[in-house]
C-alpha atoms as a PDB file:
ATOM      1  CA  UNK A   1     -52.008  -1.069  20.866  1.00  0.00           C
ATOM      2  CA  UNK A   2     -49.883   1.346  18.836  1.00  0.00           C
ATOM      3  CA  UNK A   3     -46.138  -0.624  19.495  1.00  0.00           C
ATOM      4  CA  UNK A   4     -47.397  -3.861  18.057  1.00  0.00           C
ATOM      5  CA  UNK A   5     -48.241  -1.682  14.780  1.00  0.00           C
ATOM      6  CA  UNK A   6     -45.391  -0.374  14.554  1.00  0.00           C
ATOM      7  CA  UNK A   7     -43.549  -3.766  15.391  1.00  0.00           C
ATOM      8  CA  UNK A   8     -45.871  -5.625  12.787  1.00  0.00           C
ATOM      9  CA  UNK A   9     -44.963  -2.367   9.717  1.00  0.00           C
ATOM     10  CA  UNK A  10     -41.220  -2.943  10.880  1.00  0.00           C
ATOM     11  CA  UNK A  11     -40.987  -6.230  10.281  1.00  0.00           C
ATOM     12  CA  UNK A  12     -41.716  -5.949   6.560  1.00  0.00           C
ATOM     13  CA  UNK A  13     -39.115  -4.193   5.460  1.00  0.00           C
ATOM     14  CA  UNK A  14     -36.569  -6.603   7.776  1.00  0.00           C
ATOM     15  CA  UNK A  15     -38.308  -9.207   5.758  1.00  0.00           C
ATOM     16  CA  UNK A  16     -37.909  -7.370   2.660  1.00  0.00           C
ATOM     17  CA  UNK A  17     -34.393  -6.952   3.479  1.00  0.00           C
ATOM     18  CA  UNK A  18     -33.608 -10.537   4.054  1.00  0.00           C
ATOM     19  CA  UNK A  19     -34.614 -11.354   1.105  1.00  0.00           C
ATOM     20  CA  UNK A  20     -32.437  -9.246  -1.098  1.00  0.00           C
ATOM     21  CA  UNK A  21     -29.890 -10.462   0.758  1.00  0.00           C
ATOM     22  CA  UNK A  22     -30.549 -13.863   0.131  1.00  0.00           C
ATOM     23  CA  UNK A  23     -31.111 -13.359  -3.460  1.00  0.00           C
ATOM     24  CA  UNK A  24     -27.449 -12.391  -3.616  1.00  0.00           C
ATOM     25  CA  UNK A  25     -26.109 -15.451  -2.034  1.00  0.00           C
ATOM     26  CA  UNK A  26     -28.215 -17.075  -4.301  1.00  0.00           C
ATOM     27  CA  UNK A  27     -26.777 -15.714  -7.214  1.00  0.00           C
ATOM     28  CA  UNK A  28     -23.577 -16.080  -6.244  1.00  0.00           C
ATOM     29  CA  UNK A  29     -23.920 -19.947  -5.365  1.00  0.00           C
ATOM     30  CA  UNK A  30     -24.641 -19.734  -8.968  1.00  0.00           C
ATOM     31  CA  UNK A  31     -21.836 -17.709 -10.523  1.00  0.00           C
ATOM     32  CA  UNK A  32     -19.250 -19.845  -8.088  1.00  0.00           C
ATOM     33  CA  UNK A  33     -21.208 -23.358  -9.779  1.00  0.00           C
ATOM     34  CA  UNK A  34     -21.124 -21.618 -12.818  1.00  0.00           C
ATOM     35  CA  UNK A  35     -16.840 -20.574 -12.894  1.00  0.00           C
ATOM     36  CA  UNK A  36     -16.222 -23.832 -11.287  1.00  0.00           C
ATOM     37  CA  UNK A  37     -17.674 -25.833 -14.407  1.00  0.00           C
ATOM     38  CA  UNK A  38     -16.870 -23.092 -17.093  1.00  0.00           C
ATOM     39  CA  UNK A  39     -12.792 -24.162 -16.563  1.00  0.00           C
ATOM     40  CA  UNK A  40     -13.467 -27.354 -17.120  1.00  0.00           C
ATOM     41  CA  UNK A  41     -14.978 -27.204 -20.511  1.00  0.00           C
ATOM     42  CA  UNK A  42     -12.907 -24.770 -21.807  1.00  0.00           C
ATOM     43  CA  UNK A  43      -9.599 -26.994 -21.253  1.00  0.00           C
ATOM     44  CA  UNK A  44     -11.643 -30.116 -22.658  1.00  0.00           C
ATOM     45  CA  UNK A  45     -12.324 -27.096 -25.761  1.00  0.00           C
ATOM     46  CA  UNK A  46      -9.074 -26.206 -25.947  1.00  0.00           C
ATOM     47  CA  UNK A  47      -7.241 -30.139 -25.952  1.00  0.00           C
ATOM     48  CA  UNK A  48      -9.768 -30.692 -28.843  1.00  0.00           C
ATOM     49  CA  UNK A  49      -8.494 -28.006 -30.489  1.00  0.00           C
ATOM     50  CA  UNK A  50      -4.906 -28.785 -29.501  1.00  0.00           C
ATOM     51  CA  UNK A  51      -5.109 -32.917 -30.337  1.00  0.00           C
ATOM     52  CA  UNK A  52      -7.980 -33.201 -32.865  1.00  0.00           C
ATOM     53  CA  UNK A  53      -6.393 -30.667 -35.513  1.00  0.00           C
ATOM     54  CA  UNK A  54      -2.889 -31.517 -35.279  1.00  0.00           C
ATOM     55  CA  UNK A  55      -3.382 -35.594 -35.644  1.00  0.00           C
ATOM     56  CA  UNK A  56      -5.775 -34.570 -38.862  1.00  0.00           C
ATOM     57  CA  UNK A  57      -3.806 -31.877 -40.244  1.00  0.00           C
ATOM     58  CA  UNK A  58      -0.284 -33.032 -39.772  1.00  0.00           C
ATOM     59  CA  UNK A  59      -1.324 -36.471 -40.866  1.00  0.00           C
ATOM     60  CA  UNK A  60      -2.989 -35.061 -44.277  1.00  0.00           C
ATOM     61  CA  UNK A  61      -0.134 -32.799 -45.018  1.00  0.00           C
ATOM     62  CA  UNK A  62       2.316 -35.829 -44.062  1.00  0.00           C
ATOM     63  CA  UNK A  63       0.875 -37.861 -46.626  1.00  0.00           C
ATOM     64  CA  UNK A  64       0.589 -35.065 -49.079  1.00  0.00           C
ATOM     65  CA  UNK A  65       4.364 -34.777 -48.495  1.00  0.00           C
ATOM     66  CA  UNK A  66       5.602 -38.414 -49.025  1.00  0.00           C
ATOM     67  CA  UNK A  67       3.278 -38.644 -51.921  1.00  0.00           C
ATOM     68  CA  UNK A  68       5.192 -35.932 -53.198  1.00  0.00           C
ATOM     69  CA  UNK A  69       8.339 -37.040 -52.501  1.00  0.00           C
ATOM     70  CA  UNK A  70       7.567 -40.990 -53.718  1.00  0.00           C
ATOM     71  CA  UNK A  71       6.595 -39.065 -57.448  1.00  0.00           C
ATOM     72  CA  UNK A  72       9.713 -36.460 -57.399  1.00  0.00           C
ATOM     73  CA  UNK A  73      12.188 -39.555 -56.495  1.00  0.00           C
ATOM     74  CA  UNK A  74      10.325 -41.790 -59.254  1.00  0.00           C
ATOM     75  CA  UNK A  75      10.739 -39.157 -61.783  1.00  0.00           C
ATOM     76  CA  UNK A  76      14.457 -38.663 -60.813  1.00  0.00           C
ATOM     77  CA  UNK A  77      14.998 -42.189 -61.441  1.00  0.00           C
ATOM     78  CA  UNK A  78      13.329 -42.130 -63.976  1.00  0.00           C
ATOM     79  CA  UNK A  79      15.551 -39.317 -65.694  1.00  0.00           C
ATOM     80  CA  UNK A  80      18.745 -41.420 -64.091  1.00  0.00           C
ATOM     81  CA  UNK A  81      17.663 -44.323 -66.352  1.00  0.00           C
ATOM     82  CA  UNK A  82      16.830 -42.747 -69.360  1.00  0.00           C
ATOM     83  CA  UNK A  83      20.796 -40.631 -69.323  1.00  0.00           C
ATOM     84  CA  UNK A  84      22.233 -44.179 -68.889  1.00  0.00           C
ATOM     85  CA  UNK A  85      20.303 -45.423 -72.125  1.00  0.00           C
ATOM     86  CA  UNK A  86      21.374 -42.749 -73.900  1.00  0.00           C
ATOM     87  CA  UNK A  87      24.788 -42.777 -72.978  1.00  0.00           C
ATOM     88  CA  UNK A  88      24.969 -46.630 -73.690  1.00  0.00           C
ATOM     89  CA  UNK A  89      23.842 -45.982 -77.183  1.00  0.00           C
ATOM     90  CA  UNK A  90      26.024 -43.256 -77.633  1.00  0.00           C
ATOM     91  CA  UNK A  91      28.677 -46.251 -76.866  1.00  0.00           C
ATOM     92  CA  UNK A  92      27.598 -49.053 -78.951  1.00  0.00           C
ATOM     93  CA  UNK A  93      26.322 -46.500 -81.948  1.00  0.00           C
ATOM     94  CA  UNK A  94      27.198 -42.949 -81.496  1.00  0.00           C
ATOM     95  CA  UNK A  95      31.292 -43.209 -82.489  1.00  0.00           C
ATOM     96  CA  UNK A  96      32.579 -40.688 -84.070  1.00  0.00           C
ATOM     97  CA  UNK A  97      33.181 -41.120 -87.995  1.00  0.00           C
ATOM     98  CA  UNK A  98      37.140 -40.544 -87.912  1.00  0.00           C
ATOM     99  CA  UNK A  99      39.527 -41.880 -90.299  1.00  0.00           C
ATOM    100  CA  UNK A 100      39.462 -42.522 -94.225  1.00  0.00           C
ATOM    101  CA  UNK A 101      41.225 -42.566 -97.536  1.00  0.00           C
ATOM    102  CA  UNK A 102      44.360 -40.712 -97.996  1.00  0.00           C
ATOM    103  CA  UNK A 103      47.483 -41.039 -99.806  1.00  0.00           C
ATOM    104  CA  UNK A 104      50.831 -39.763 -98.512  1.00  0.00           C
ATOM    105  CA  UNK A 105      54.558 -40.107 -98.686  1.00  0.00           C
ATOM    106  CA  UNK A 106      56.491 -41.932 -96.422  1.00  0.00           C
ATOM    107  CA  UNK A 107      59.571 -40.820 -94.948  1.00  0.00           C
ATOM    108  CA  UNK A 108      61.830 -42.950 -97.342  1.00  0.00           C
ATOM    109  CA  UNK A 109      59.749 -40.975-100.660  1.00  0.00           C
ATOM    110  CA  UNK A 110      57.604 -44.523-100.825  1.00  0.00           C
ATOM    111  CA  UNK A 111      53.436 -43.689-101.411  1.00  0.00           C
ATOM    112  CA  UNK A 112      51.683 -45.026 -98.107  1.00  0.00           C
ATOM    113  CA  UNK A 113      47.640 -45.172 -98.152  1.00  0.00           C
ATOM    114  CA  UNK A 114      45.004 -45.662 -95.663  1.00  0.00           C
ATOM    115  CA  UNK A 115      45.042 -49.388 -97.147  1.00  0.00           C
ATOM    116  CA  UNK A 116      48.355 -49.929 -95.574  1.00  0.00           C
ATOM    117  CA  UNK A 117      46.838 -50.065 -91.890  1.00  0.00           C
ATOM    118  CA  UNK A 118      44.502 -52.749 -92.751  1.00  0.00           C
ATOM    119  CA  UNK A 119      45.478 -55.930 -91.257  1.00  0.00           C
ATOM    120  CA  UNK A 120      47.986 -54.369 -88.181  1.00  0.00           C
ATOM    121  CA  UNK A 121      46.585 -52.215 -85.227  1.00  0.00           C
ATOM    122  CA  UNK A 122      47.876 -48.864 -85.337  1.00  0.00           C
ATOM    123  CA  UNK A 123      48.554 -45.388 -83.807  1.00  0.00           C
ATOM    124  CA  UNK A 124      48.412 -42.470 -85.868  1.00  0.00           C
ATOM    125  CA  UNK A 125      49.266 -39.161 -84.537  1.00  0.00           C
ATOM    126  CA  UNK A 126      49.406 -35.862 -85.997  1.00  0.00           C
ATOM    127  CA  UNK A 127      52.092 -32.734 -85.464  1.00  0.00           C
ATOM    128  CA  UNK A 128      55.289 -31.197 -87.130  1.00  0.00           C
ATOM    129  CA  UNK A 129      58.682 -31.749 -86.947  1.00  0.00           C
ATOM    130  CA  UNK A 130      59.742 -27.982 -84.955  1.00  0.00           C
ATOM    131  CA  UNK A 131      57.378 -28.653 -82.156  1.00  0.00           C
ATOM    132  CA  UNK A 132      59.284 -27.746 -79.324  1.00  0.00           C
ATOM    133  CA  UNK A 133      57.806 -30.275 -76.735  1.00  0.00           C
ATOM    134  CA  UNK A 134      54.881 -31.530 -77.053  1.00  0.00           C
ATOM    135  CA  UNK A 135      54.978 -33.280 -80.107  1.00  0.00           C
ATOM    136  CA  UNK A 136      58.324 -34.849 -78.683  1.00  0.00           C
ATOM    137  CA  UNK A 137      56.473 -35.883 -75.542  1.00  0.00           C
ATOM    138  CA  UNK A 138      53.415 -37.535 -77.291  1.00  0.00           C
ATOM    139  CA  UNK A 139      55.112 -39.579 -79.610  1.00  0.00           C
ATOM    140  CA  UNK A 140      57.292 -40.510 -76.615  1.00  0.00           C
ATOM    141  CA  UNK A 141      54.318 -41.809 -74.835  1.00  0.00           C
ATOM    142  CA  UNK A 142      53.564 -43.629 -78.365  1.00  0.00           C
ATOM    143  CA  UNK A 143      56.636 -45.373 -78.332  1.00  0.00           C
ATOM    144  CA  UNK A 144      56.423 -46.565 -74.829  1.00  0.00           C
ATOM    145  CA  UNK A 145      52.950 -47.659 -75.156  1.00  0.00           C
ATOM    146  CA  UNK A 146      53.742 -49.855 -78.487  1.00  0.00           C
ATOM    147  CA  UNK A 147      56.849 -51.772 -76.753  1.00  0.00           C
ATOM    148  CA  UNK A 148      54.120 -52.321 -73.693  1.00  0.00           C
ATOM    149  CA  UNK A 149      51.786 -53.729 -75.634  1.00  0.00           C
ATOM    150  CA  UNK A 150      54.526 -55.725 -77.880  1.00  0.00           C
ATOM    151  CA  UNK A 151      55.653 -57.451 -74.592  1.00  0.00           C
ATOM    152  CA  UNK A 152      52.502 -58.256 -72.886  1.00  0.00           C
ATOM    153  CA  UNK A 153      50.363 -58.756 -75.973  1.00  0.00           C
ATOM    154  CA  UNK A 154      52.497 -60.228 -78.400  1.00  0.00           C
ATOM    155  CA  UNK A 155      50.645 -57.977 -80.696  1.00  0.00           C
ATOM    156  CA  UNK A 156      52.712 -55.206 -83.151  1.00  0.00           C
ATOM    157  CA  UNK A 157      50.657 -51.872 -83.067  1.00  0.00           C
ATOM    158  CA  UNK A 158      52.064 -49.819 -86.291  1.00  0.00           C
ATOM    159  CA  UNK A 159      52.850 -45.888 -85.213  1.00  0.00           C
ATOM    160  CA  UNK A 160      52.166 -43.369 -87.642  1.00  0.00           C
ATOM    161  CA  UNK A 161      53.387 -39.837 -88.088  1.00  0.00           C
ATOM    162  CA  UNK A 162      51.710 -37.129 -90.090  1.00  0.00           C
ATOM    163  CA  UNK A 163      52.814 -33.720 -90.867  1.00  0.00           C
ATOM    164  CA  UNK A 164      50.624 -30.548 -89.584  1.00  0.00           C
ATOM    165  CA  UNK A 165      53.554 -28.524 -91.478  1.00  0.00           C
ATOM    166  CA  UNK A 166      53.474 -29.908 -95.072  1.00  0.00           C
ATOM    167  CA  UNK A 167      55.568 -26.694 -96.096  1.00  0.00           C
ATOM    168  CA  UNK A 168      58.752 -27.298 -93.888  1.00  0.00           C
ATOM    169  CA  UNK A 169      58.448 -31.093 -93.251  1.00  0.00           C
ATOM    170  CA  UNK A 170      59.551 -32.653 -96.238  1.00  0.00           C
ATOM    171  CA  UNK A 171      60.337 -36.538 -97.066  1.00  0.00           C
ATOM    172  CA  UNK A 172      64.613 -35.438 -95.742  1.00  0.00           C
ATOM    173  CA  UNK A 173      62.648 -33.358 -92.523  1.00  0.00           C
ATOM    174  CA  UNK A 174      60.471 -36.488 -91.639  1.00  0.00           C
ATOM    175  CA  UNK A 175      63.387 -38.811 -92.200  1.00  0.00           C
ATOM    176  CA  UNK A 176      65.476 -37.548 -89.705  1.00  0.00           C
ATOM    177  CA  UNK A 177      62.759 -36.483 -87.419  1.00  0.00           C
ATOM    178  CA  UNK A 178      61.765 -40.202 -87.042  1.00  0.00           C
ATOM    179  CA  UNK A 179      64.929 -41.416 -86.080  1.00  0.00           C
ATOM    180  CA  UNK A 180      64.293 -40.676 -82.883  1.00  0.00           C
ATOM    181  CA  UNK A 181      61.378 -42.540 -81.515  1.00  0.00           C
ATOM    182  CA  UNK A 182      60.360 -45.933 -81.862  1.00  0.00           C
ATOM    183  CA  UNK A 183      62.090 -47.856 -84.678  1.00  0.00           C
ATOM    184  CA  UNK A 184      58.761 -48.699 -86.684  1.00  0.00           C
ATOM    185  CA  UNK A 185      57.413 -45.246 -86.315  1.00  0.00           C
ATOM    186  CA  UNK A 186      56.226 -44.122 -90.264  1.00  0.00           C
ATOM    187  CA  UNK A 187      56.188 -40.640 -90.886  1.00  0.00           C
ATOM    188  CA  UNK A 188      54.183 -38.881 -93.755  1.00  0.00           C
ATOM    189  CA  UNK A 189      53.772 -35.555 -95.151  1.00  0.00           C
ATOM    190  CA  UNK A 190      52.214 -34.702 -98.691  1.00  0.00           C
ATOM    191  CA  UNK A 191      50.709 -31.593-100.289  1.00  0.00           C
ATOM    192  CA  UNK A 192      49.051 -29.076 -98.059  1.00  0.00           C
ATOM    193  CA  UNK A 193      45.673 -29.992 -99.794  1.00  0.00           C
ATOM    194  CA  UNK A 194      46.620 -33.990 -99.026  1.00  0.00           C
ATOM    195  CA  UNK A 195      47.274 -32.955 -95.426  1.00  0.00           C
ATOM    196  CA  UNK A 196      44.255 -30.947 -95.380  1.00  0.00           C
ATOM    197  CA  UNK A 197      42.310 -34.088 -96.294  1.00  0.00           C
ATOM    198  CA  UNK A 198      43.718 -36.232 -94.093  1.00  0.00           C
ATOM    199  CA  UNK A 199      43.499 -34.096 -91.040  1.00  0.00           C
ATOM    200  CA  UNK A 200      39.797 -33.865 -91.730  1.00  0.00           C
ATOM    201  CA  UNK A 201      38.952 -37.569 -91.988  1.00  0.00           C
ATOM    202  CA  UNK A 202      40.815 -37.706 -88.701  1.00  0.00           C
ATOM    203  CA  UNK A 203      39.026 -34.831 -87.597  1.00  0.00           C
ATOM    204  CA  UNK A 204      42.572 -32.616 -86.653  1.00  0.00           C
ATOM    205  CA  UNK A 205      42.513 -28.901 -86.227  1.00  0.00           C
ATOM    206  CA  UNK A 206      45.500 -27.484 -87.735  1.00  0.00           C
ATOM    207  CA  UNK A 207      46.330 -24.079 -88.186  1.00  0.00           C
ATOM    208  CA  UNK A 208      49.138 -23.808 -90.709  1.00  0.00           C
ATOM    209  CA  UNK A 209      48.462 -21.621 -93.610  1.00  0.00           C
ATOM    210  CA  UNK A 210      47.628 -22.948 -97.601  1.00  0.00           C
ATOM    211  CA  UNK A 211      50.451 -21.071 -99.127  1.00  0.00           C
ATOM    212  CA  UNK A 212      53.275 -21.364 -96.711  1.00  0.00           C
ATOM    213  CA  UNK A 213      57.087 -21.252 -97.610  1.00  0.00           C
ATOM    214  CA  UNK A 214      59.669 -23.364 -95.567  1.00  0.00           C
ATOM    215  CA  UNK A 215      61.178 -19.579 -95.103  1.00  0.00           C
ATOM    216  CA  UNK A 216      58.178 -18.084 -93.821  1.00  0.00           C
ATOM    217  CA  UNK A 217      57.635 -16.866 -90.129  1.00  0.00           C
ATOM    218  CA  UNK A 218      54.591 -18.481 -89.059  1.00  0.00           C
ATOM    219  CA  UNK A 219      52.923 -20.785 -85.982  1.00  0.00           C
ATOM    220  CA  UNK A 220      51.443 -24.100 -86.049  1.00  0.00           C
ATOM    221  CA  UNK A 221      48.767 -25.275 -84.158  1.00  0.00           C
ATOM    222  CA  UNK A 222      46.881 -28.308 -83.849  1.00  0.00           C
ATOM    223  CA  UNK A 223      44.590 -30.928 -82.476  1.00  0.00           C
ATOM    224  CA  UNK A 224      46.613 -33.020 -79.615  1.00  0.00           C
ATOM    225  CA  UNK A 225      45.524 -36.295 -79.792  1.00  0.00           C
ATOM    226  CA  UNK A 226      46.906 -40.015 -81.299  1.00  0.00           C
ATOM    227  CA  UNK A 227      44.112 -42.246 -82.437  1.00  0.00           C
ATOM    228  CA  UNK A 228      43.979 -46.348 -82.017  1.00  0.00           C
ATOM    229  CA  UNK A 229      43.326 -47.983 -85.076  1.00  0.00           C
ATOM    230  CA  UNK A 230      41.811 -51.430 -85.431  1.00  0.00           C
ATOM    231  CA  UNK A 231      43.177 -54.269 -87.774  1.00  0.00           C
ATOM    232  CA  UNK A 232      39.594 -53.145 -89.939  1.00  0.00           C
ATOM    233  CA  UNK A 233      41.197 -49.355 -90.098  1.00  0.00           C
ATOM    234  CA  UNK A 234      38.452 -48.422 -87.888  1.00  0.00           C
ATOM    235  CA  UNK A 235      38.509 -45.969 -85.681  1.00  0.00           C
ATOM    236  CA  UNK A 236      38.584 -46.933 -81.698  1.00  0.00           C
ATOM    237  CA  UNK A 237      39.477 -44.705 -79.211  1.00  0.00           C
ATOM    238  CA  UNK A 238      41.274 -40.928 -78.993  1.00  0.00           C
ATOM    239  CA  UNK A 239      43.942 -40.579 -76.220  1.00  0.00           C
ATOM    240  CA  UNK A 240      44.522 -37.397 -75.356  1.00  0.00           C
ATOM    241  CA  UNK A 241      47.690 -35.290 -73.305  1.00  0.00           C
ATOM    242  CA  UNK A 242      45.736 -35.619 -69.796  1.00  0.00           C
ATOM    243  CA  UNK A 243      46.066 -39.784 -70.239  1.00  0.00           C
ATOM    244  CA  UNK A 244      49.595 -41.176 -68.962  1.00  0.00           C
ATOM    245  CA  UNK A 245      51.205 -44.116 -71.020  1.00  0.00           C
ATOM    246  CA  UNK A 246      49.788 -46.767 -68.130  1.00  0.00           C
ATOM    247  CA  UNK A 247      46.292 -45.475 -68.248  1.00  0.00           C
ATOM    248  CA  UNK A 248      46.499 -46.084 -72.746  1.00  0.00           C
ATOM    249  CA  UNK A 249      48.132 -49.135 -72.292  1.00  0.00           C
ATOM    250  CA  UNK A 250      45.543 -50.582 -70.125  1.00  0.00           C
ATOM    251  CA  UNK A 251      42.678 -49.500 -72.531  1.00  0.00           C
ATOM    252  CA  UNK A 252      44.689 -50.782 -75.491  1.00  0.00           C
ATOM    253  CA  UNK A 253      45.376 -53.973 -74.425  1.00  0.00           C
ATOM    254  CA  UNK A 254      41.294 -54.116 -73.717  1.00  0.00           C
ATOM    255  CA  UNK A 255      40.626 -53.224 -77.149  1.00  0.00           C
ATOM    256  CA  UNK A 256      42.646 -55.970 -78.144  1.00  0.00           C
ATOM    257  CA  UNK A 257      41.007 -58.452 -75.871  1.00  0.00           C
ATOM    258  CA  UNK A 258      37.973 -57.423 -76.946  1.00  0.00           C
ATOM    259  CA  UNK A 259      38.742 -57.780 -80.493  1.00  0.00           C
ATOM    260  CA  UNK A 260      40.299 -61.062 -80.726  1.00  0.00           C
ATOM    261  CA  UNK A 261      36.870 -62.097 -78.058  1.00  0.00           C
ATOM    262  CA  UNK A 262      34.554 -60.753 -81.290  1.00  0.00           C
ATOM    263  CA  UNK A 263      36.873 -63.089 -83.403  1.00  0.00           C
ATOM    264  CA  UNK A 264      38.069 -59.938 -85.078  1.00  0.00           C
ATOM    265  CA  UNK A 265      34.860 -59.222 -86.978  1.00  0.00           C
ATOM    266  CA  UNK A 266      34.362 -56.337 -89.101  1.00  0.00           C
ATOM    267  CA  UNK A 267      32.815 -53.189 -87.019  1.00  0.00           C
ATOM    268  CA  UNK A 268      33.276 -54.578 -83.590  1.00  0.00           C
ATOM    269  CA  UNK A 269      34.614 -51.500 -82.516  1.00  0.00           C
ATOM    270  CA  UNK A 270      30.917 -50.472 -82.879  1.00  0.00           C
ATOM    271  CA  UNK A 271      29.464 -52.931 -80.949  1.00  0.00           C
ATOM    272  CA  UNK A 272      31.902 -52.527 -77.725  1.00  0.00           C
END
């Protein structure tokens, strides 16, 4: 009677034991169902994260970025258009005031006055007599530019002379000096307080000092430039060293189209 006692206390404990060792298998079942979902919604988590931010967030600062862009170019253009107004105004009204009264001497000891241009087209250029080269050279190009413009134009363009070096060119200095370029060239030279005036209405640097004597040791400097003159004695355009006798010549003989278009009115240089 004592086995089955002992059988019957035994077998509580084996059952006891069974069941901690199903509890485990249990649990695991569990923790295998619960890594074998967990995956899954942490990659659906993450290609949320990956898709849903970058379509909103590269789309918002897309837009902010073309908005940007569509203002900056439209203020650009905007500051494009407004240069180009001011620089066509500065065409039709912003000339330069340059040119006047003044009374000289002509090379043959005649008087010659800014009222002597009126009614011709003319180049006027100013320098002295004991310029090595460039003086030579410009009224070169003069002289080349009037017979172009006398052959294609029909049209006689009057070049003018004036002295920088009122001291040493005299009416016998400017005489011979002329000679030498174009057969109409006029050449003038006055008091140094005549030259003085003249070279500012033209707006001409010149260097040359107030009291000068022929015998004195000094430079000359001056403003490089020979101005186009309209039949009106208005100013029209300043050629400079850098511009070759074609390049004038073609601007010249626009000038003149353009003049004789306007019916050679009174300040059309103005309106150009």
């Amino acid at each position: 009677m004592e086995v089955p006692r002992l059988l019957l206390r035994s077998s509580r404990p084996l059952a006891n034991f069974s069941r901690t060792i199903t509890r485990p298998q249990a649990t695991s079942t569990l923790a295998r169902r619960t890594l074998a979902t967990e995956p899954s919604r942490s990659t659906a988590s993450l290609n949320k994260n990956a898709i849903g931010p970058f379509t909103l967030r590269a789309g918002a600062l897309f837009g902010i970025t073309g908005v940007a862009l569509y203002f900056y170019f439209q203020a650009e253009k905007q500051k494009v258009a407004e240069r180009k107004a001011a620089d066509t105004a500065a065409l039709k009204v912003g000339k330069p005031k340059i040119g006047g009264p003044f009374v000289l001497t002509k090379h043959d000891g005649t008087t010659f006055s800014d009222q002597d241009l009126l009614g011709k087209w003319s180049m006027v250029y100013f320098g002295f007599t004991n310029c090595p080269d460039i003086c030579p050279e410009e009224l070169d190009k003069v002289t080349e530019i009037v017979k172009s413009i006398s052959a294609s134009k029909k049209v006689d363009i009057l070049p003018i002379f004036i002295t920088c070096d009122p001291a040493r060119d005299n009416v016998d200095a400017i005489k011979a000096y002329v000679k030498d370029f174009h057969p109409s060239l006029i050449g003038l030279t006055g008091s140094y307080e005549d030259i003085k005036a003249t070279c500012k209405a033209y707006r001409v640097y010149f260097s040359t000092p107030p009291n000068a004597l022929p015998t004195d040791d000094y430079l000359v400097d001056h403003s490089i430039f020979f101005y186009l003159m309209d039949p009106n004695g208005k100013f029209v355009d300043a050629f400079g060293r850098s511009m070759g006798p074609v390049e004038v010549t073609g601007k010249v003989q626009t000038y003149i189209d353009q003049w004789e278009a306007a019916g050679g009115k009174p300040g059309w240089s103005d309106l150009q």
